[in-house]
Structure formats: C-alpha cells, structure tokens
C-alpha atoms as a PDB file:
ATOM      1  CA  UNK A   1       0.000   0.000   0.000  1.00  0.00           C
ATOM      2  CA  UNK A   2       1.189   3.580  -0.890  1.00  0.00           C
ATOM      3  CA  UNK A   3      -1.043   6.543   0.121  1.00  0.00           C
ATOM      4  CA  UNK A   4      -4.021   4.109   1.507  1.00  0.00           C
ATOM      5  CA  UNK A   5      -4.198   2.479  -1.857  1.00  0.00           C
ATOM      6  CA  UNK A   6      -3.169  -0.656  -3.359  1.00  0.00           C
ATOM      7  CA  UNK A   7      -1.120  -0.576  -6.462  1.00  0.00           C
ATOM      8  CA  UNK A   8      -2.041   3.603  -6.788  1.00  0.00           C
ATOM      9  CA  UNK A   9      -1.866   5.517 -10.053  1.00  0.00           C
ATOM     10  CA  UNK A  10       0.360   8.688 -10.488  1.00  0.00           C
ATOM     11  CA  UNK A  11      -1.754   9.115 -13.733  1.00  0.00           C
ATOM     12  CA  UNK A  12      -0.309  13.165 -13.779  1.00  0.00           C
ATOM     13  CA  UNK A  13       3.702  12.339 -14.009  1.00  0.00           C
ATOM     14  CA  UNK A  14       5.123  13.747 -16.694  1.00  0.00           C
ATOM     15  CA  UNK A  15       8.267  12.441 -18.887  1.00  0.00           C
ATOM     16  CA  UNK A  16      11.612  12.621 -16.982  1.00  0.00           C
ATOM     17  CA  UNK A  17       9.346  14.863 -14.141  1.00  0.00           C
ATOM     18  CA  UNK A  18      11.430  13.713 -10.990  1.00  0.00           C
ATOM     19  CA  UNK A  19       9.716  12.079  -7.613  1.00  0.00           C
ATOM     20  CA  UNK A  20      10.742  11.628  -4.384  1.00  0.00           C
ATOM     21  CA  UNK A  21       9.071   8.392  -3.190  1.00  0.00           C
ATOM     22  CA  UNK A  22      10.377   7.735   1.022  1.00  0.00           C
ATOM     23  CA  UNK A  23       9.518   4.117   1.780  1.00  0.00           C
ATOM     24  CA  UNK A  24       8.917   2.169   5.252  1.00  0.00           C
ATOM     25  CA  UNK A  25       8.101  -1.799   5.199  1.00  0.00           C
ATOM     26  CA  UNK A  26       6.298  -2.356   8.779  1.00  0.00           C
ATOM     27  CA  UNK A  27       5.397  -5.500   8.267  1.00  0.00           C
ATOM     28  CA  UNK A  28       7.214  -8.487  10.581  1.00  0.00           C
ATOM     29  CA  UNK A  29       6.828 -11.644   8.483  1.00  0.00           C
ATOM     30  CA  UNK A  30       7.218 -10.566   4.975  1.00  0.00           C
ATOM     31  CA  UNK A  31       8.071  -8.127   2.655  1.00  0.00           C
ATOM     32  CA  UNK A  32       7.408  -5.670  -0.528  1.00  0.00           C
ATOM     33  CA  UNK A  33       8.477  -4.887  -3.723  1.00  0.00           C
ATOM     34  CA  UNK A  34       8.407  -1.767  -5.719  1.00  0.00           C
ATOM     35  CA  UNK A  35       7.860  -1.590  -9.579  1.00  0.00           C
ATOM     36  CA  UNK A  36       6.780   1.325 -11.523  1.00  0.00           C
ATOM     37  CA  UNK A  37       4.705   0.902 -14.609  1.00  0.00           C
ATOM     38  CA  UNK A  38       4.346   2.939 -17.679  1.00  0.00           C
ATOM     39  CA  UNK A  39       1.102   3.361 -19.438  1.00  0.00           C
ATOM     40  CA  UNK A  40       1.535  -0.180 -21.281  1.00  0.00           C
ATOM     41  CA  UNK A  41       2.183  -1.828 -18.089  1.00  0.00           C
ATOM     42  CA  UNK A  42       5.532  -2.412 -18.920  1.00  0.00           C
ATOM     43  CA  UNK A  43       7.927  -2.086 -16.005  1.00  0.00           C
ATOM     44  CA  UNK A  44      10.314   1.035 -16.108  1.00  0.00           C
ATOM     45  CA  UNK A  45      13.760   1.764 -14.947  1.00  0.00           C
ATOM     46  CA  UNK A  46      14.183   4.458 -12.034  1.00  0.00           C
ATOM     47  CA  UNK A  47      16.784   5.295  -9.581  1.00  0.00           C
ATOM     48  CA  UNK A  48      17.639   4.798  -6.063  1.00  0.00           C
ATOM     49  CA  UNK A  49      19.459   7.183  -4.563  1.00  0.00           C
ATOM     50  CA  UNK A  50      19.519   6.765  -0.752  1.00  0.00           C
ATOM     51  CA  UNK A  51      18.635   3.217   1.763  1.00  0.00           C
ATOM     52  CA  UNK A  52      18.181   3.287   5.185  1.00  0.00           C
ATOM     53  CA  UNK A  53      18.669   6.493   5.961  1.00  0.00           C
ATOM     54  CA  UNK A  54      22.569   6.196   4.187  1.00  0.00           C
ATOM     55  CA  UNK A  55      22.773   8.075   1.015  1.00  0.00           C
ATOM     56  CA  UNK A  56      24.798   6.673  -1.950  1.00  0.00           C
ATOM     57  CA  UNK A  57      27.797   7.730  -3.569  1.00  0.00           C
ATOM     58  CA  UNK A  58      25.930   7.893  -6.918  1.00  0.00           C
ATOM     59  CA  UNK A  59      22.245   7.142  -7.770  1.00  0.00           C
ATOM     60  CA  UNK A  60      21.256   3.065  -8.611  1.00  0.00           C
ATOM     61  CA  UNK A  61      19.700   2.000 -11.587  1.00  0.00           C
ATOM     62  CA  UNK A  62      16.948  -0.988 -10.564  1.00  0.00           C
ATOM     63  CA  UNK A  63      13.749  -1.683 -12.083  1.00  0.00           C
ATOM     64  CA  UNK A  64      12.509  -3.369  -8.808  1.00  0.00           C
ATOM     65  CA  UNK A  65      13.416  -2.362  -5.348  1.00  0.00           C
ATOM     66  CA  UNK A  66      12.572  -5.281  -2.699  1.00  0.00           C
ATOM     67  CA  UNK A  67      11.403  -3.809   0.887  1.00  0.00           C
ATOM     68  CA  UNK A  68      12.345  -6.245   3.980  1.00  0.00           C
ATOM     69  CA  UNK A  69       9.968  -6.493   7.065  1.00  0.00           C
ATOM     70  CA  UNK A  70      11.118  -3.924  10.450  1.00  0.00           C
ATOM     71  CA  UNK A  71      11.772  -6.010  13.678  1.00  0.00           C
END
C-alpha cells in the first residue's frame, strides 16, 4: 500500500518529471516490492538514490526495489 491504496496511479507524471518516493516496510513476516509501470504496463527503470537512511555515492539503476519487514 502507498497513500491508503493498493497498487495507486500517479496518472499526472510527466516524462523525466522527478519524484521523491520515502519508503517504510512495517510488516514483521514478509516483505514488498516496488515496480513502476508505464502506461503499457511495462515495467520502467528508475533510480535509487539513498537506503536506510545512508545516502549513496551515486544514484542506482533498478527496475525493482525489494522492501524487507522492520523487527
């Protein structure tokens, strides 16, 4: 869930328009992935830039970004 809704739609993103998404996984057992679509459903590429709080040297290509449960 993002925003209270399942699999939400950002239906008013322009092309190379940048967003900031910050994450938390609070679940204990299991955890979550992240995929962006385009209007095809086709997955797209996007970059991560920062992970648990440590910021990276440079900014990390993925396509899917894989959330582990909090303890």
């Amino acid at each position: 869930m993002a925003n209270n809704e399942y699999q939400p739609s950002f239906n008013d993103i322009c092309v190379n328009e940048i967003l900031h998404f910050r994450l938390l996984c609070a679940q204990t057992t299991t955890g979550s992935a992240l995929y962006v679509f385009d209007e095809n459903d086709v997955a797209i590429d996007f970059y991560v830039f920062a992970s648990d709080g440590i910021s990276y040297d440079h900014p990390v290509k993925k396509n899917v970004l894989a959330i582990g449960p909090g303890t």
